[in-house]
Protein backbone atom coordinates (compact mmCIF):
# COMPACT_ATOMS: atom_id res chain seq x y z
CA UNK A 1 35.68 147.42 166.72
CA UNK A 2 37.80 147.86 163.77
CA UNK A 3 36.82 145.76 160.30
CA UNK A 4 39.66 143.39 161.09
CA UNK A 5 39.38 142.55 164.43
CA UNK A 6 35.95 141.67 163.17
CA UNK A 7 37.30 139.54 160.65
CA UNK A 8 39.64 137.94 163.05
CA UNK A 9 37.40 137.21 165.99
CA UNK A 10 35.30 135.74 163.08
CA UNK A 11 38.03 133.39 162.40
CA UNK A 12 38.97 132.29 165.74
CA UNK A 13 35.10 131.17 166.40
CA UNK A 14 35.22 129.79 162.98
CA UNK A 15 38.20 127.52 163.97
CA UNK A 16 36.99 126.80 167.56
CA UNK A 17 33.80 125.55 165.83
CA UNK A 18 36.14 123.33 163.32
CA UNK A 19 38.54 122.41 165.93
CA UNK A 20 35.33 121.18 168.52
CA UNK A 21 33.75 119.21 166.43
CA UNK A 22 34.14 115.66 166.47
CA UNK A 23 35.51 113.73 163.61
CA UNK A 24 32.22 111.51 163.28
CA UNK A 25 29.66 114.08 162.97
CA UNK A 26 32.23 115.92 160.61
CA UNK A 27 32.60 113.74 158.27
CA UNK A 28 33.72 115.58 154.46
CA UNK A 29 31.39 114.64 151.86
CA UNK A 30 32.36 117.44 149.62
CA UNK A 31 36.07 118.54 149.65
CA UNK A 32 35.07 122.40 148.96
CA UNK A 33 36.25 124.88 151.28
CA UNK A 34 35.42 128.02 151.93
CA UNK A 35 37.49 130.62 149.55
CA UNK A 36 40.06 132.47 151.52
CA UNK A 37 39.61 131.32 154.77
CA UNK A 38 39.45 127.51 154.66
CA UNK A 39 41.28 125.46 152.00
CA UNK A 40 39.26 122.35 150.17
CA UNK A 41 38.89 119.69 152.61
CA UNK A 42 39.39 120.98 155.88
CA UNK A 43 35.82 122.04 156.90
CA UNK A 44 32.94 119.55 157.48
CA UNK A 45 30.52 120.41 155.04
CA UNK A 46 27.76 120.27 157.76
CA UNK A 47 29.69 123.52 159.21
CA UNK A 48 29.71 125.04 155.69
CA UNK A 49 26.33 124.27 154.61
CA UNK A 50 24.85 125.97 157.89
CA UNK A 51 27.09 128.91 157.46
CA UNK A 52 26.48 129.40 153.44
CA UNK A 53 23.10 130.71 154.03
CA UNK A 54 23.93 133.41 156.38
CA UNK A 55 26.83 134.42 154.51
CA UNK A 56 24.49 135.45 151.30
CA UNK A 57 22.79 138.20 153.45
CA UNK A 58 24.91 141.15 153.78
CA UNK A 59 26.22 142.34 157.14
CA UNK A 60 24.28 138.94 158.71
CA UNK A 61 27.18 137.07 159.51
CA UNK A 62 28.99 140.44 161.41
CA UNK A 63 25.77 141.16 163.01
CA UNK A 64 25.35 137.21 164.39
CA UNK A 65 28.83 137.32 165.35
CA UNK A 66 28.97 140.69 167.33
CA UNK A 67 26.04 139.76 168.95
CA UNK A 68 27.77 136.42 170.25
CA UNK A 69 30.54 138.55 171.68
CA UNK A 70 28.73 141.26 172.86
CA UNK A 71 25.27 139.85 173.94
CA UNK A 72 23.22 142.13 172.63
CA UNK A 73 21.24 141.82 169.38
CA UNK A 74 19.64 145.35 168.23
CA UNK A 75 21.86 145.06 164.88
CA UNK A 76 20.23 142.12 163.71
CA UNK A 77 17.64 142.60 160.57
CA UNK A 78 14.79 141.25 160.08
CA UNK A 79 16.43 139.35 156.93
CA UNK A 80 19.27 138.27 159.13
CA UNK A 81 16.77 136.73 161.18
CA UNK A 82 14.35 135.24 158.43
CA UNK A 83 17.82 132.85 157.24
CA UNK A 84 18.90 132.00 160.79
CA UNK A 85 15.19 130.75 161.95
CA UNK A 86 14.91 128.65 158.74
CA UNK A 87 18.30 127.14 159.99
CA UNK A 88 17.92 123.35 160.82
CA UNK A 89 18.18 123.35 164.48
CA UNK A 90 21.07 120.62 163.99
CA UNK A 91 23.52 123.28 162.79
CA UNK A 92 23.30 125.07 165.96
CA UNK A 93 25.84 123.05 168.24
CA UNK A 94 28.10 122.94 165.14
CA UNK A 95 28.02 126.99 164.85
CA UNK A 96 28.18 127.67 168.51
CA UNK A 97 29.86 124.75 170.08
CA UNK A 98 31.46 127.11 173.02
CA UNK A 99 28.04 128.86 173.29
CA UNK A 100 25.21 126.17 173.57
CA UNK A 101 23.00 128.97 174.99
CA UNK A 102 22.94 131.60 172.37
CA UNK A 103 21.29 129.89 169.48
CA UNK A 104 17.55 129.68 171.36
CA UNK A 105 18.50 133.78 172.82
CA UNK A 106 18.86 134.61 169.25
CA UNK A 107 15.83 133.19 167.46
CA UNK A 108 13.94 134.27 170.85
CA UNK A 109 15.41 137.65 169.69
CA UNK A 110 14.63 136.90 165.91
CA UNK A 111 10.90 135.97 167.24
CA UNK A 112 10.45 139.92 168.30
CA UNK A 113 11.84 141.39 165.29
CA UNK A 114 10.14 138.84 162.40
CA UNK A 115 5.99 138.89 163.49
CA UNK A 116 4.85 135.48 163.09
CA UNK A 117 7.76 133.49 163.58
CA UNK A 118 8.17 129.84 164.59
CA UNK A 119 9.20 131.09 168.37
CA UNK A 120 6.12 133.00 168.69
CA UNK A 121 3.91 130.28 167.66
């Protein structure tokens, strides 16, 4: 899959998650946006906050993402893993709203890769 179909499948689930999410539980605190894909004030900041983390590791985001399309999950790193188990388990319906079932697969998944993780225990 080419670099921008990436990209663009990323932004479709990006907007599904905004679009799904009720307007309670998404209320803005802080009108910043994510620069170049969301302007200021149109993503809940509970969306952006459990994104942020996942976006500082490199190639974690594409490798969460193709692994939600594809269902497998041999590209995740062990690094990729390490942010997305330290993830309040509240962010998890916000990030996968369509999905409900792929949060638990992937730490289950994280669990094998990262000894002595909080799946394992």
């Amino acid at each position: 899959m080419g670099s921008k179909a990436v990209v663009s499948v990323n932004l479709i689930i990006s907007l599904c998650a905004v679009i799904f999410v009720p307007r309670g539980v998404a209320e803005m605190q802080n009108p910043q946006g994510i620069p170049g894909i969301f302007p200021p004030g149109l993503v809940p900041v509970d969306l952006v906050k459990c994104w942020w983390s996942l976006y500082n590791i490199q190639g974690c985001v594409l490798a969460i993402s193709t692994s939600f399309l594809s269902g497998k999950f041999e590209n995740i790193e062990a690094e990729c893993c390490k942010a997305f188990s330290s993830l309040d388990a509240n962010c998890w319906p916000h990030m996968f709203p369509l999905n409900p079932f792929f949060p638990p697969l992937l730490k289950e998944n994280c669990a094998h890769i990262i000894p002595n993780s909080p799946a394992q225990n």
